[in-house]
N, C-alpha and C. Protein backbone atom coordinates (compact mmCIF):
# COMPACT_ATOMS: atom_id res chain seq x y z
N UNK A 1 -41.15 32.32 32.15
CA UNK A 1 -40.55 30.99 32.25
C UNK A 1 -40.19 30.72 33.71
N UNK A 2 -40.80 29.77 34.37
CA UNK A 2 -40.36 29.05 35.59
C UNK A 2 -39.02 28.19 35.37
N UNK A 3 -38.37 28.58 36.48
CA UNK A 3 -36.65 27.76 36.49
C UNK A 3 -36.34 27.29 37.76
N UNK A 4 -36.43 25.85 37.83
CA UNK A 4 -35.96 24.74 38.40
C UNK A 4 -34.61 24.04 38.68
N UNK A 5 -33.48 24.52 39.46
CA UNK A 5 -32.34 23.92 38.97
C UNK A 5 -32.27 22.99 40.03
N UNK A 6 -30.96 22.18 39.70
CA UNK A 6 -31.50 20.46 40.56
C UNK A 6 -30.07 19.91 40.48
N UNK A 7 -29.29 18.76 41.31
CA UNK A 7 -28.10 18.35 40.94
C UNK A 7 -27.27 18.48 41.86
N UNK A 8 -27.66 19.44 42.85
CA UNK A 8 -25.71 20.01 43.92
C UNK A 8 -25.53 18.56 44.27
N UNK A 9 -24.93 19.24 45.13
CA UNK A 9 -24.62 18.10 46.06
C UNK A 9 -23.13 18.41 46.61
N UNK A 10 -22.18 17.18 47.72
CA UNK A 10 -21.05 17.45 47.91
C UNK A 10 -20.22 16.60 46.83
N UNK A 11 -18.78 17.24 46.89
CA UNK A 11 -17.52 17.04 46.17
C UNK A 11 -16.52 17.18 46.64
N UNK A 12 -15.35 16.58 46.63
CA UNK A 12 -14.20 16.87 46.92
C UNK A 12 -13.40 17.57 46.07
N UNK A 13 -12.74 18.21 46.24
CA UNK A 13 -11.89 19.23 45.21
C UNK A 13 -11.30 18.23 44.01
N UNK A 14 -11.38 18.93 43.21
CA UNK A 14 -10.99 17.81 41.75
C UNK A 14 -11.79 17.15 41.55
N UNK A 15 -13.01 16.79 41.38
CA UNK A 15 -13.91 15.73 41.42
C UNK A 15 -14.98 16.88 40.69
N UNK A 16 -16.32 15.79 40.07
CA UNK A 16 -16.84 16.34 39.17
C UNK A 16 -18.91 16.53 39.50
N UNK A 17 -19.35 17.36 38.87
CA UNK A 17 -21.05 17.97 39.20
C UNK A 17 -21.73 17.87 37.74
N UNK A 18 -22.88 17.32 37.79
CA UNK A 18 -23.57 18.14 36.90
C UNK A 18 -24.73 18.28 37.24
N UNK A 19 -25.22 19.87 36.76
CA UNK A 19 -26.49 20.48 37.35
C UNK A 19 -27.49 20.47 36.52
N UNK A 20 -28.41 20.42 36.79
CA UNK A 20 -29.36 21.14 35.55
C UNK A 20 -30.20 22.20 35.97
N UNK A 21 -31.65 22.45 34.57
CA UNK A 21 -32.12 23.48 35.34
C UNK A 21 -33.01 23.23 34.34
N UNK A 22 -33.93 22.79 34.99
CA UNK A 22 -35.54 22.48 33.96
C UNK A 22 -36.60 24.17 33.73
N UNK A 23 -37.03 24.06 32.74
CA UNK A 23 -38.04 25.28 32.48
C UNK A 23 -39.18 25.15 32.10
N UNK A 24 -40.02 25.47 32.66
CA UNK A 24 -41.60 25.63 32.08
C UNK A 24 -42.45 26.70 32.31
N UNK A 25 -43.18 26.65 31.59
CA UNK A 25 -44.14 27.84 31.35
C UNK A 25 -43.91 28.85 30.23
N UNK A 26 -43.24 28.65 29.28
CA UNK A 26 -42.83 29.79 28.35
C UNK A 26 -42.42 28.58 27.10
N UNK A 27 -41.82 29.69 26.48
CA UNK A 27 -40.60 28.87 25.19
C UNK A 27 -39.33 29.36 25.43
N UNK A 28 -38.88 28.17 25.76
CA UNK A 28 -37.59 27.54 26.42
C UNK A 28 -36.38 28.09 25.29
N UNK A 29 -36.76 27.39 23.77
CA UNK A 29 -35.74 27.48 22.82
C UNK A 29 -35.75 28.63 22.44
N UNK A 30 -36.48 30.16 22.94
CA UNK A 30 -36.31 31.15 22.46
C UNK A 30 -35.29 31.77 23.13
N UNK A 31 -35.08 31.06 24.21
CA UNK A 31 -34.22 32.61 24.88
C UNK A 31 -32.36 32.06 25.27
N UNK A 32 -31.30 32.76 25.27
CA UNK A 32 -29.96 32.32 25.73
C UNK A 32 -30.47 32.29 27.44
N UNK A 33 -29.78 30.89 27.52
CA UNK A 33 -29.44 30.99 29.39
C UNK A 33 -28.58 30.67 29.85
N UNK A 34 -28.95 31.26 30.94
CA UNK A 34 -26.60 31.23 31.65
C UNK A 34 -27.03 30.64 33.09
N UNK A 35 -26.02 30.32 33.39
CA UNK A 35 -25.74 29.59 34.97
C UNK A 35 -24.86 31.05 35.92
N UNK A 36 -26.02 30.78 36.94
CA UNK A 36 -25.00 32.10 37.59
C UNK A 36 -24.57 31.54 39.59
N UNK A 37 -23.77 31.77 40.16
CA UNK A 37 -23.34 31.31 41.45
C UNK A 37 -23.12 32.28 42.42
N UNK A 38 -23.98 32.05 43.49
CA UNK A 38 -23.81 33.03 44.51
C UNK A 38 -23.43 32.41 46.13
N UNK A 39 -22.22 32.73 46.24
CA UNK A 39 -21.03 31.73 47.18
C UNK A 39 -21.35 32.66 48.47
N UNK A 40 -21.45 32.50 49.82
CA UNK A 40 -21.76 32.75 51.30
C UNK A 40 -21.00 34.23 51.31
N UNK A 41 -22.16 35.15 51.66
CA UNK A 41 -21.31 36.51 52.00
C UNK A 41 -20.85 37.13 50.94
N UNK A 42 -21.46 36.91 49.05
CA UNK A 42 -20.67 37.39 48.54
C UNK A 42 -22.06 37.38 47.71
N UNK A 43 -21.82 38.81 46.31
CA UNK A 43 -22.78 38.46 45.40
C UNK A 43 -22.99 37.85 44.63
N UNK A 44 -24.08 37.47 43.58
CA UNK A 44 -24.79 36.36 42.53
C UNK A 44 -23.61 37.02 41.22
N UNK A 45 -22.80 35.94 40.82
CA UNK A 45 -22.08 36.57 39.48
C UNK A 45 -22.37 35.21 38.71
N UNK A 46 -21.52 36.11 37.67
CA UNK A 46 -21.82 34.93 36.36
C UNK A 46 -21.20 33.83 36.25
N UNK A 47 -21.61 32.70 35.52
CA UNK A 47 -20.78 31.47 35.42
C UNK A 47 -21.07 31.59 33.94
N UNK A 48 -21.78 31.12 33.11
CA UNK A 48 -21.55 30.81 31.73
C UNK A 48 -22.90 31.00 31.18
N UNK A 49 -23.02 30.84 29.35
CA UNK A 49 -24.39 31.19 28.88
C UNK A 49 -24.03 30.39 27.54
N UNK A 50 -25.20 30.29 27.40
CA UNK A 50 -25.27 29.20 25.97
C UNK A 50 -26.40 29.77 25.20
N UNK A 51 -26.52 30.10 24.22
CA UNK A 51 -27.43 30.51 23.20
C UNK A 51 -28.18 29.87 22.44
N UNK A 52 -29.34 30.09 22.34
CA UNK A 52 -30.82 29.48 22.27
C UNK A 52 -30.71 28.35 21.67
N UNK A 53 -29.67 28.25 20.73
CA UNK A 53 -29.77 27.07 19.36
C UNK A 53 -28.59 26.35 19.87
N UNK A 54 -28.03 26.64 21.62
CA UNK A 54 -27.02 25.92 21.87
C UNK A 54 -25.58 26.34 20.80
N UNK A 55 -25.36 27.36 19.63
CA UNK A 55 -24.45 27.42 18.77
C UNK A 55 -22.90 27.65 19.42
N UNK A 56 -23.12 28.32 20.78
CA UNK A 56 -22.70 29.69 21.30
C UNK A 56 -22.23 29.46 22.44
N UNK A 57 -21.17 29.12 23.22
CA UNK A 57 -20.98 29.47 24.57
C UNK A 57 -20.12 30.80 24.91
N UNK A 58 -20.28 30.86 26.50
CA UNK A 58 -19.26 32.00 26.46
C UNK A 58 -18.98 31.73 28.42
N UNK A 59 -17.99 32.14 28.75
CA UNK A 59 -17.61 31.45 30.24
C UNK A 59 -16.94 32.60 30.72
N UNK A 60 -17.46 32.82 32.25
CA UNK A 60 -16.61 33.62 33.21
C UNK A 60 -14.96 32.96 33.08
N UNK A 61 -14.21 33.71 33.54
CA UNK A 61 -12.47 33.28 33.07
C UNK A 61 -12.07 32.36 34.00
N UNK A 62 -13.01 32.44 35.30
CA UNK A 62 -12.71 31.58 36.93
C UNK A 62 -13.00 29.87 36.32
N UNK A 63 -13.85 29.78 35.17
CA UNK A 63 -14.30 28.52 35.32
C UNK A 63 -14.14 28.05 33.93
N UNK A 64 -13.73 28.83 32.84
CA UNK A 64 -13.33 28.59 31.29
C UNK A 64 -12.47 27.50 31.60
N UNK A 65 -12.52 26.21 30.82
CA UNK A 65 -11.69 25.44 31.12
C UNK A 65 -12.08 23.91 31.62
N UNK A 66 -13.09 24.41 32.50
CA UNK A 66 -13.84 23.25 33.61
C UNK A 66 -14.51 23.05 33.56
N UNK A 67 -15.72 23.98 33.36
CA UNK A 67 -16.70 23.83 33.50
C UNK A 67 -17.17 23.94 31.70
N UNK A 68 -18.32 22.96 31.75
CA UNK A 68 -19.49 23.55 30.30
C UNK A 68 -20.61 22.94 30.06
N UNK A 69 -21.07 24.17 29.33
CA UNK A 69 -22.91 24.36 29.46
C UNK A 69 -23.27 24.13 27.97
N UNK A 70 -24.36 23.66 28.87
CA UNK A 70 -25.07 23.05 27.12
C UNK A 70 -26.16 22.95 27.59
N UNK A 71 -26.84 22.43 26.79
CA UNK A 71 -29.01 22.57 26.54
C UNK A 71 -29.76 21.62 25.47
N UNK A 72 -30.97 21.16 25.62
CA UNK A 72 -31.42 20.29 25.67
C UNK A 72 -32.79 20.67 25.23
N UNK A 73 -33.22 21.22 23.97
CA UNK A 73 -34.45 22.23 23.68
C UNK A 73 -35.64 21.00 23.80
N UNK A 74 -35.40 20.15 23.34
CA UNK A 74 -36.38 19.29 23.24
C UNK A 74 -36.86 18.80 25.08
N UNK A 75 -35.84 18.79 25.96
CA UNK A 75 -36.34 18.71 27.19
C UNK A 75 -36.26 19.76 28.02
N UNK A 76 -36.61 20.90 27.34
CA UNK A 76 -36.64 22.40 28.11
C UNK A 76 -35.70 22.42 29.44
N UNK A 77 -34.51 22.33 28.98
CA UNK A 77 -33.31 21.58 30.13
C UNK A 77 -32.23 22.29 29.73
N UNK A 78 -31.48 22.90 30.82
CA UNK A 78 -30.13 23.30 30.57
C UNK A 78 -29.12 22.48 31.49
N UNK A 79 -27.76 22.48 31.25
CA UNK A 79 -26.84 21.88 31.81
C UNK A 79 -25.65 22.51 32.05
N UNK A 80 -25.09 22.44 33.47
CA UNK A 80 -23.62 23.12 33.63
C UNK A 80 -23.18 21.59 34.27
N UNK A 81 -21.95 21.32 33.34
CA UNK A 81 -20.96 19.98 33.76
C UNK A 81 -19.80 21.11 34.21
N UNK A 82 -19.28 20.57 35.23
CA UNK A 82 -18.69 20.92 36.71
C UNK A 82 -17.32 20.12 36.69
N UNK A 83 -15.95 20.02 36.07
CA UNK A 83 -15.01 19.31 36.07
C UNK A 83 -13.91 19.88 37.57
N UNK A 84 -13.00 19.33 37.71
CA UNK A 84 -11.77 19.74 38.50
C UNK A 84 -12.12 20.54 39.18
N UNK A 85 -13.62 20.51 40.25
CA UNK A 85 -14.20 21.80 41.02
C UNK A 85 -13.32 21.43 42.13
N UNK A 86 -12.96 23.25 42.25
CA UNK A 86 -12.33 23.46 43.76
C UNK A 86 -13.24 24.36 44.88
N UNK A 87 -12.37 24.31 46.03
CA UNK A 87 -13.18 24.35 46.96
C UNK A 87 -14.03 26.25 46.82
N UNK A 88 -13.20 26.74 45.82
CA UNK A 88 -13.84 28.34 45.86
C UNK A 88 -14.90 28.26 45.00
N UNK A 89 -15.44 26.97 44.11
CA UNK A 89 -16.29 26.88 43.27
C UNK A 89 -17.90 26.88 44.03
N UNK A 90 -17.56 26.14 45.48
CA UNK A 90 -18.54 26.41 46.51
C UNK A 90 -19.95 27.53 46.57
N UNK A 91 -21.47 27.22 45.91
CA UNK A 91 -22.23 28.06 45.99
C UNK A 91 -23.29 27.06 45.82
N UNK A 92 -24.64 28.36 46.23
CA UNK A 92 -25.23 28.11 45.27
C UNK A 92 -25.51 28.48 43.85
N UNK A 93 -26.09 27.50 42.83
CA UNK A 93 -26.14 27.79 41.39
C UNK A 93 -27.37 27.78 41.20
N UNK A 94 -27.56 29.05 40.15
CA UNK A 94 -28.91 29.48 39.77
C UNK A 94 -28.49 29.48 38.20
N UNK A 95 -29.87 28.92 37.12
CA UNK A 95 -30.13 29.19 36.35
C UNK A 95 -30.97 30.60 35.91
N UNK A 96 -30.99 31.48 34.10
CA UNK A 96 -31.49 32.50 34.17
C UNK A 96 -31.87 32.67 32.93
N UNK A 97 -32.55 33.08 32.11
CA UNK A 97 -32.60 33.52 30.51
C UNK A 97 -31.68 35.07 30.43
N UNK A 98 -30.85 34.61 29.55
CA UNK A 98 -29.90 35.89 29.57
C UNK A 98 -30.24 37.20 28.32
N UNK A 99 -29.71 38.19 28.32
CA UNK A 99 -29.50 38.99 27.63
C UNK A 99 -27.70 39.01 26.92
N UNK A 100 -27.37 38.56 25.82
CA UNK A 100 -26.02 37.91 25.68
C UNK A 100 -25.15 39.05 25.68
N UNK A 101 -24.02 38.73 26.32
CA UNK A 101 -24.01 37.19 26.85
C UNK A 101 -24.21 36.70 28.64
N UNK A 102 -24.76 37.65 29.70
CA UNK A 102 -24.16 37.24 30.95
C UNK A 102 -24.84 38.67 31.75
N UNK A 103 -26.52 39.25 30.64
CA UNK A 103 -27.14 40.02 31.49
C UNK A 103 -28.22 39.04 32.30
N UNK A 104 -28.64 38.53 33.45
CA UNK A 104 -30.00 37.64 33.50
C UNK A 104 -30.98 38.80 33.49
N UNK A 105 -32.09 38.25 32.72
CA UNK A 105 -33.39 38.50 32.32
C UNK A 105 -34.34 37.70 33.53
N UNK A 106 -35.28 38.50 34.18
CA UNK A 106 -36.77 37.88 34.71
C UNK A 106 -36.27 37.70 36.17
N UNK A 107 -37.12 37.07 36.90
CA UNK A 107 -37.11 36.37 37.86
C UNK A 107 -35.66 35.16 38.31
N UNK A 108 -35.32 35.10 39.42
CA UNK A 108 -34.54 33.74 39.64
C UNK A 108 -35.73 32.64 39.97
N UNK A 109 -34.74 31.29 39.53
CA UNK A 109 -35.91 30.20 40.08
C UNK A 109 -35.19 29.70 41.44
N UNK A 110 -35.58 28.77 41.87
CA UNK A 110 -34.82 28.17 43.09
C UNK A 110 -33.38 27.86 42.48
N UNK A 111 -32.49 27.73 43.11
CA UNK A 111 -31.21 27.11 42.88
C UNK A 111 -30.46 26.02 43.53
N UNK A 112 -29.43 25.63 43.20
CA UNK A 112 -28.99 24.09 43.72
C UNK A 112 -27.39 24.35 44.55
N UNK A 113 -27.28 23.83 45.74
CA UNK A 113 -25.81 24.18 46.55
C UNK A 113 -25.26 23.20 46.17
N UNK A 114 -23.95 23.63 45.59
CA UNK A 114 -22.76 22.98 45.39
C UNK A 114 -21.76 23.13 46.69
N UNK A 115 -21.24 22.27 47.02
CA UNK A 115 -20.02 22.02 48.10
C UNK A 115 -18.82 21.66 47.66
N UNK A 116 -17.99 22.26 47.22
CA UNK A 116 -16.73 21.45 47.04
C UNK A 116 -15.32 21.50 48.26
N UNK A 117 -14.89 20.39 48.91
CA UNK A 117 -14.38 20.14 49.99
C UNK A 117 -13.05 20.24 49.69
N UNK A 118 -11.97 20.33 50.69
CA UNK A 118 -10.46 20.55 50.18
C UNK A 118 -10.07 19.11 50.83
């Protein structure tokens, strides 16, 4: 599965994102995928994962609350909505097909920089 994510952009702290992350080349509705963020000088960790049939979320504790992911089987599309982002929320965001809840599976695709400003 090829992964496309799309959406950054800038923000001011408290203010709101939403990303996505298109897929092709595979079957999309088979697999859980999570959003993962890798912020300047630091490593790729987890943000959240949603399970294949969408039934299921599950959220790093930094962003439970604010942030949430959801999916879109029919448009081989995932989504992380981005609420009350502060300025440590700052990365880039990569989509991934997970191993549940928050192992990524395969390849990364390109990812999308988020900015959030104080």
């Amino acid at each position: 599965v090829q992964l496309q994510a799309s959406g950054g952009g800038s923000v001011q702290a408290g203010g709101s994102l939403r990303v996505s992350c298109a897929a092709s080349g595979g079957t999309f509705s088979s697999y859980h995928m999570g959003w993962f963020r890798q912020a300047p000088g630091k490593e790729r960790e987890f943000v959240a994962a949603v399970t294949w049939s969408g039934g299921s979320t599950y959220y790093a504790d930094s962003v439970k609350g604010r942030f949430t992911i959801s999916r879109d089987n029919a448009k081989n599309t995932v989504y992380l909505q981005m609420n009350s982002l502060k300025p440590e929320d700052t990365a880039v965001y990569y989509c991934a097909a997970v191993k549940w809840p928050k192992s990524p599976l395969g390849s990364w695709g390109q990812g999308t920089l988020v900015t959030v400003s104080s």
